[in-house]
PDB file of N, CA and C in Angstrom:
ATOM      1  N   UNK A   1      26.864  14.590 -16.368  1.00  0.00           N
ATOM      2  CA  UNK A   1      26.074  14.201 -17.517  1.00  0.00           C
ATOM      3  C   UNK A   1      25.894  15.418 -18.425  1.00  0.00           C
ATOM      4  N   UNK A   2      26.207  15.462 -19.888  1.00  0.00           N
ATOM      5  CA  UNK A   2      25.889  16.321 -20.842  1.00  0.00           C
ATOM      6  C   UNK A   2      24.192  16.452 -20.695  1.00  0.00           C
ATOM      7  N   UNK A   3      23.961  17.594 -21.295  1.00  0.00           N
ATOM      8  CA  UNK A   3      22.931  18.263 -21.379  1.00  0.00           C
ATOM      9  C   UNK A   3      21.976  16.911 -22.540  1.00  0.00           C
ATOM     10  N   UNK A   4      22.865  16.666 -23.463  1.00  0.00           N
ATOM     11  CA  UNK A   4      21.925  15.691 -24.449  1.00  0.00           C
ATOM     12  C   UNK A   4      21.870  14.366 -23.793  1.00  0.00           C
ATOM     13  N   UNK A   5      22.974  14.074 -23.220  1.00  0.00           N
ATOM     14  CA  UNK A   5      22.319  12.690 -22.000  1.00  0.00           C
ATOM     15  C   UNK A   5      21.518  12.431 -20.740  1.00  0.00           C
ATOM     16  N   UNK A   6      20.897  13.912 -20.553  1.00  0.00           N
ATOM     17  CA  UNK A   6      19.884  14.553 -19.695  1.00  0.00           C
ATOM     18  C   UNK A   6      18.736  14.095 -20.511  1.00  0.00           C
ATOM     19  N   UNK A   7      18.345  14.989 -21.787  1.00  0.00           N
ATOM     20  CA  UNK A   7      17.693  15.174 -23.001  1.00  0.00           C
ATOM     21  C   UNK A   7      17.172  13.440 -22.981  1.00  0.00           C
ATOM     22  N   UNK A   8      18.474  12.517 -23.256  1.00  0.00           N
ATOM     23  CA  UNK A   8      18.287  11.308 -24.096  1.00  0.00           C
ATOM     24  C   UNK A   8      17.536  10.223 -22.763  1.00  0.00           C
ATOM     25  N   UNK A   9      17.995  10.661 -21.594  1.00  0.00           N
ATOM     26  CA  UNK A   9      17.865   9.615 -20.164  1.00  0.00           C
ATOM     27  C   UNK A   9      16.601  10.151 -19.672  1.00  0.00           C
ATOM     28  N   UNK A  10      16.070  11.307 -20.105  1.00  0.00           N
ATOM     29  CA  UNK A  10      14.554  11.758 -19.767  1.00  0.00           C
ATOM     30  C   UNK A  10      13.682  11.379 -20.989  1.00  0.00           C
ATOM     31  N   UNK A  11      13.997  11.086 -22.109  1.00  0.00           N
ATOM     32  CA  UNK A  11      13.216  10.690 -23.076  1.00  0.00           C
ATOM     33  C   UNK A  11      13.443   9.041 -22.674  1.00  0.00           C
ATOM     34  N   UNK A  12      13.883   8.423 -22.732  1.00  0.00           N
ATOM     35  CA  UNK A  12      14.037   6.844 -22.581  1.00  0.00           C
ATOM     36  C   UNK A  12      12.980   6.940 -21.314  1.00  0.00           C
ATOM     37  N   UNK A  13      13.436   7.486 -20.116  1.00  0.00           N
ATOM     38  CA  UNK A  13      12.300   7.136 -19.348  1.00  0.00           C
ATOM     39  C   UNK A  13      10.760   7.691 -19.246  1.00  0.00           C
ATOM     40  N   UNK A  14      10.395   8.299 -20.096  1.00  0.00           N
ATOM     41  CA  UNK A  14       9.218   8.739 -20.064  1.00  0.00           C
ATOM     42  C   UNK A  14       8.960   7.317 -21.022  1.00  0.00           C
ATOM     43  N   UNK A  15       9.278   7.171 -22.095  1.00  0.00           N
ATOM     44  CA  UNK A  15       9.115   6.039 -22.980  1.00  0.00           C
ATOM     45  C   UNK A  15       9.077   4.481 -22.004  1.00  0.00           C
ATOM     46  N   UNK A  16       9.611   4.560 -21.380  1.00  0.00           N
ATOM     47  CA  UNK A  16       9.806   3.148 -20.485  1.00  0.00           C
ATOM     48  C   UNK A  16       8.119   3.364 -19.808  1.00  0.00           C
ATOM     49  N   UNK A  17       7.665   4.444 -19.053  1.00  0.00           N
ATOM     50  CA  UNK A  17       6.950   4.625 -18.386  1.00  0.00           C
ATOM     51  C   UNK A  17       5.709   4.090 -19.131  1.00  0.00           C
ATOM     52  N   UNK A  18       5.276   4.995 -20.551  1.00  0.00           N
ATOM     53  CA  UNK A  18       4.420   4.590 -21.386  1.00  0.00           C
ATOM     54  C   UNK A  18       4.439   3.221 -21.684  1.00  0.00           C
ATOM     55  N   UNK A  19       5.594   2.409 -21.777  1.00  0.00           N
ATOM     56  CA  UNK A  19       5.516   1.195 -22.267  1.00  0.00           C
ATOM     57  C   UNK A  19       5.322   0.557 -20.761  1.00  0.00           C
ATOM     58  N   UNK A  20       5.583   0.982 -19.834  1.00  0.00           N
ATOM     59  CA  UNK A  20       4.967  -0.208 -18.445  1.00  0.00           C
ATOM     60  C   UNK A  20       3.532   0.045 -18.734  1.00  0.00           C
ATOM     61  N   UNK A  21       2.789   1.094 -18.566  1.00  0.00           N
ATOM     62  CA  UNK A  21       1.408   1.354 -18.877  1.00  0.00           C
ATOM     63  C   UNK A  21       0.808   0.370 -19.897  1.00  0.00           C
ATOM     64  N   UNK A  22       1.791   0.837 -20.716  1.00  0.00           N
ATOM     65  CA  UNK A  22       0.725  -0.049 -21.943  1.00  0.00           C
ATOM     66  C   UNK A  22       0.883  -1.714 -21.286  1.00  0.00           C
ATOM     67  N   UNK A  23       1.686  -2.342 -20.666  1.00  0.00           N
ATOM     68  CA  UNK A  23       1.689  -3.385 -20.492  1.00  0.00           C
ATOM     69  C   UNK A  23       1.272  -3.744 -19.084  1.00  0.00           C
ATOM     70  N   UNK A  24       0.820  -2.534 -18.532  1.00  0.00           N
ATOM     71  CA  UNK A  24      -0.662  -3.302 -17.829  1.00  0.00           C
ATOM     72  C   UNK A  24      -1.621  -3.369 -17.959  1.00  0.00           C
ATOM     73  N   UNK A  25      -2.081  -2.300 -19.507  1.00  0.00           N
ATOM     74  CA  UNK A  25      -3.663  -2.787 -20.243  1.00  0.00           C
ATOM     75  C   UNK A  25      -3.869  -3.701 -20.473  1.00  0.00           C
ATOM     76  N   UNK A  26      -2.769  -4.156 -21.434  1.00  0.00           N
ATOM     77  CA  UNK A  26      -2.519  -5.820 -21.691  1.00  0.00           C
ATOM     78  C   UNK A  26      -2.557  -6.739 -20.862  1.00  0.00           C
ATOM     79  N   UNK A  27      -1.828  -6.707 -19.735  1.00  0.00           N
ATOM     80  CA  UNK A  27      -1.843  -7.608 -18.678  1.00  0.00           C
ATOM     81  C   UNK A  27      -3.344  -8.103 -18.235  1.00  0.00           C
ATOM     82  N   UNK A  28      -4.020  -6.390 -18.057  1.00  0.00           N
ATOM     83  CA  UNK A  28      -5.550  -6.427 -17.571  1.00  0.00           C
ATOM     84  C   UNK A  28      -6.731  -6.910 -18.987  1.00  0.00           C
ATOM     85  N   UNK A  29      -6.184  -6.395 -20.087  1.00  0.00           N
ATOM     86  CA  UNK A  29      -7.027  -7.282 -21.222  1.00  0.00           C
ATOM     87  C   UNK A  29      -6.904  -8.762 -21.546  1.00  0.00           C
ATOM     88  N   UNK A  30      -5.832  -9.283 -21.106  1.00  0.00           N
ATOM     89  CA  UNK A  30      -5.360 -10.882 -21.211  1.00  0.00           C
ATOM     90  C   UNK A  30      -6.127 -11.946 -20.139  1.00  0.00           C
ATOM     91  N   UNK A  31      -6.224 -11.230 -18.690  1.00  0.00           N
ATOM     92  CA  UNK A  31      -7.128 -11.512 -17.780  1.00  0.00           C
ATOM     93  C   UNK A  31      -8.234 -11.614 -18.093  1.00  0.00           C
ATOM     94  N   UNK A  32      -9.024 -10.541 -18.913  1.00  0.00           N
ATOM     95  CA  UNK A  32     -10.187 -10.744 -18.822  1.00  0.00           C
ATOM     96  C   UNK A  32     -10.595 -11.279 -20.237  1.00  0.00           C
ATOM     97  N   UNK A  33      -9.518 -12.002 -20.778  1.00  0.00           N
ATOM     98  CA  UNK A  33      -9.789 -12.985 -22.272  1.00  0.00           C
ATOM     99  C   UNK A  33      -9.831 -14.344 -21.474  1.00  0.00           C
ATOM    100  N   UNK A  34      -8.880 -14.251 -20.145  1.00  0.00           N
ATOM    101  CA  UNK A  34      -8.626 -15.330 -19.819  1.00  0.00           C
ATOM    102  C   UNK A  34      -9.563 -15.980 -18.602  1.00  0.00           C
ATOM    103  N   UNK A  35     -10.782 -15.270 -18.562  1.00  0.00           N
ATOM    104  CA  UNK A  35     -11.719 -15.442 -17.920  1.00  0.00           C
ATOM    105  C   UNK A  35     -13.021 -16.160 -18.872  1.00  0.00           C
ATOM    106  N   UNK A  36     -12.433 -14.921 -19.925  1.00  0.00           N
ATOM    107  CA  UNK A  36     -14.206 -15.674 -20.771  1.00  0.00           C
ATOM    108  C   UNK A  36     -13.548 -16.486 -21.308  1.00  0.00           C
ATOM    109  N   UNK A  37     -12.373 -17.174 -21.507  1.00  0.00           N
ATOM    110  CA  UNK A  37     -12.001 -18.325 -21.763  1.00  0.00           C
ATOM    111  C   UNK A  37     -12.249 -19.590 -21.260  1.00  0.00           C
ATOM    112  N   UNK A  38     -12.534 -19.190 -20.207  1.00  0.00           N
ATOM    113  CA  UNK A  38     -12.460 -20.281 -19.231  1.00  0.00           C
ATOM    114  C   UNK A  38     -14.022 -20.596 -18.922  1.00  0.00           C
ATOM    115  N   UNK A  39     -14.784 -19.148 -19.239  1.00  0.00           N
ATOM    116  CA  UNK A  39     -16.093 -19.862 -18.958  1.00  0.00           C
ATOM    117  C   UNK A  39     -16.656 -20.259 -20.265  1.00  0.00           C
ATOM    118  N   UNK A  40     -16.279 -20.051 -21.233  1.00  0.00           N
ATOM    119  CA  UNK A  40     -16.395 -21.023 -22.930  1.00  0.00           C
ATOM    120  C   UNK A  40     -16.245 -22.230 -22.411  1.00  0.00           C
ATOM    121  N   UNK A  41     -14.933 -22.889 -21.764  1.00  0.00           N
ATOM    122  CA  UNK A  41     -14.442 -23.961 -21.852  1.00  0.00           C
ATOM    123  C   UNK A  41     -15.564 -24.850 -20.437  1.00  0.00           C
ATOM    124  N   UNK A  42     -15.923 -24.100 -19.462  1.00  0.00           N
ATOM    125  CA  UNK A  42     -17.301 -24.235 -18.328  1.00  0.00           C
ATOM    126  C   UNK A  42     -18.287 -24.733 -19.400  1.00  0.00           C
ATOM    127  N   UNK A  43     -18.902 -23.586 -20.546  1.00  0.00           N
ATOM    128  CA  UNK A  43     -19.792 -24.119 -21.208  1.00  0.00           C
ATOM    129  C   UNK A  43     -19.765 -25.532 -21.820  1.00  0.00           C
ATOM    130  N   UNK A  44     -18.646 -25.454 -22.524  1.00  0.00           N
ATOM    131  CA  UNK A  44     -18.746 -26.532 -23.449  1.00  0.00           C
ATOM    132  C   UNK A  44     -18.627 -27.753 -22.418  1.00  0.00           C
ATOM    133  N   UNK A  45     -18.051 -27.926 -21.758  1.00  0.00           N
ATOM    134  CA  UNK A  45     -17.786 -28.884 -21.226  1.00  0.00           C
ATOM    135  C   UNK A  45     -19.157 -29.374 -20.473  1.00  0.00           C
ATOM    136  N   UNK A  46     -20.255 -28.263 -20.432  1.00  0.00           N
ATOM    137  CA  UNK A  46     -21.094 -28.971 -19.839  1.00  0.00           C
ATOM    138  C   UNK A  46     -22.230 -29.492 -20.891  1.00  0.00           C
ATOM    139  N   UNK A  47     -22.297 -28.803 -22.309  1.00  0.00           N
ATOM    140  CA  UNK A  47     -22.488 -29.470 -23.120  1.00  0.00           C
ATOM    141  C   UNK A  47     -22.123 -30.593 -23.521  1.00  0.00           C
ATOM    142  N   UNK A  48     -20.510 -31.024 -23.347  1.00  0.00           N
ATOM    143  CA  UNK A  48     -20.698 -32.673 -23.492  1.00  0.00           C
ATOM    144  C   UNK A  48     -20.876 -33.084 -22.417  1.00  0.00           C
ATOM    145  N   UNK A  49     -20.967 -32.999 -21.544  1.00  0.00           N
ATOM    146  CA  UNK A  49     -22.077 -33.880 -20.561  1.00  0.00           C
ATOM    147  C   UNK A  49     -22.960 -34.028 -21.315  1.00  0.00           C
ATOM    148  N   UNK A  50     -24.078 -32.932 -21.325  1.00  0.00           N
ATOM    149  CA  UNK A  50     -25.416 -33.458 -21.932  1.00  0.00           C
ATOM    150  C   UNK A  50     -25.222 -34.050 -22.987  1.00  0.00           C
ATOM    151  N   UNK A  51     -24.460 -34.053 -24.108  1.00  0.00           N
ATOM    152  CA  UNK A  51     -24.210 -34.812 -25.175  1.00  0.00           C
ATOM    153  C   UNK A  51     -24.259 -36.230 -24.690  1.00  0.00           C
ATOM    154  N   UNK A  52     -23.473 -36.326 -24.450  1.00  0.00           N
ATOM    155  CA  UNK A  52     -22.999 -37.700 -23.788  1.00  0.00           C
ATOM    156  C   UNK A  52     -24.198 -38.406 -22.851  1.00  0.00           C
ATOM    157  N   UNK A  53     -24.807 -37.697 -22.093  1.00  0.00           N
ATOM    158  CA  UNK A  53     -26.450 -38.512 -21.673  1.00  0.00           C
ATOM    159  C   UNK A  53     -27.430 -38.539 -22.313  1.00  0.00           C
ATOM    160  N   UNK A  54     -27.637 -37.472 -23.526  1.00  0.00           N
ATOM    161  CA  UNK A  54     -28.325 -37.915 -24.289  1.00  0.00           C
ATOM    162  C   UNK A  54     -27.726 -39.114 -25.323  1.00  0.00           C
ATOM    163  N   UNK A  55     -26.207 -39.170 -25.789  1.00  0.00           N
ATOM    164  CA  UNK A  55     -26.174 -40.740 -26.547  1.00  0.00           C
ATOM    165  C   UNK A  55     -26.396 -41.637 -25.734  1.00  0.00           C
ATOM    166  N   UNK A  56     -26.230 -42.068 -24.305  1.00  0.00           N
ATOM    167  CA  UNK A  56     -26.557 -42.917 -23.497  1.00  0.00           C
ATOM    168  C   UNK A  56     -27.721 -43.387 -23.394  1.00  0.00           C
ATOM    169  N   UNK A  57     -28.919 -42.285 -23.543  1.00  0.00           N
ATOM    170  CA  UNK A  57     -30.108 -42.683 -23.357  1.00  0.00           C
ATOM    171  C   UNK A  57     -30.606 -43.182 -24.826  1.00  0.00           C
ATOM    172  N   UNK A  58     -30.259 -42.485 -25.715  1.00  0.00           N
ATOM    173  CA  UNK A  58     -30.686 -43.135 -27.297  1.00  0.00           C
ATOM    174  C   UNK A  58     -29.941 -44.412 -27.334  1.00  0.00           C
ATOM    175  N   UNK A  59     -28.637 -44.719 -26.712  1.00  0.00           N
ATOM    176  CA  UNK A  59     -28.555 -46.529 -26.944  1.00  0.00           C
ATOM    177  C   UNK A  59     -29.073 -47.234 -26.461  1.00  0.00           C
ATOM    178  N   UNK A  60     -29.548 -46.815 -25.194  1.00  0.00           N
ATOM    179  CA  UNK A  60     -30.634 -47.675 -24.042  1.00  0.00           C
ATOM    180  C   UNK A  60     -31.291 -48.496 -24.779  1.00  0.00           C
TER     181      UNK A  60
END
């Protein structure tokens, strides 16, 4: 291997390295969108419940 394909195959992988990193912040920030996502969707959903027993009881 030439000296600049030393140069070029140690720069690509330091760059690869940074980019796995960065894509397990992401991985770990997507998780935890995908948590309070899910407890939004817990909330609401238990809001229409109550929605929904309170129209039940106002048609009574």
């Amino acid at each position: 291997m030439s000296d600049e394909n030393i140069v070029e195959f140690s720069r690509l992988t330091q760059r690869n390295q940074e980019l796995e990193a960065l894509n397990a912040e992401l991985g770990a920030e997507r998780a935890k969108l995908e948590t309070e996502r899910a407890k939004w969707e817990t909330a609401r959903a238990k809001w229409e419940t109550r929605h929904a027993k309170l129209e039940a009881r106002i048609a009574e």
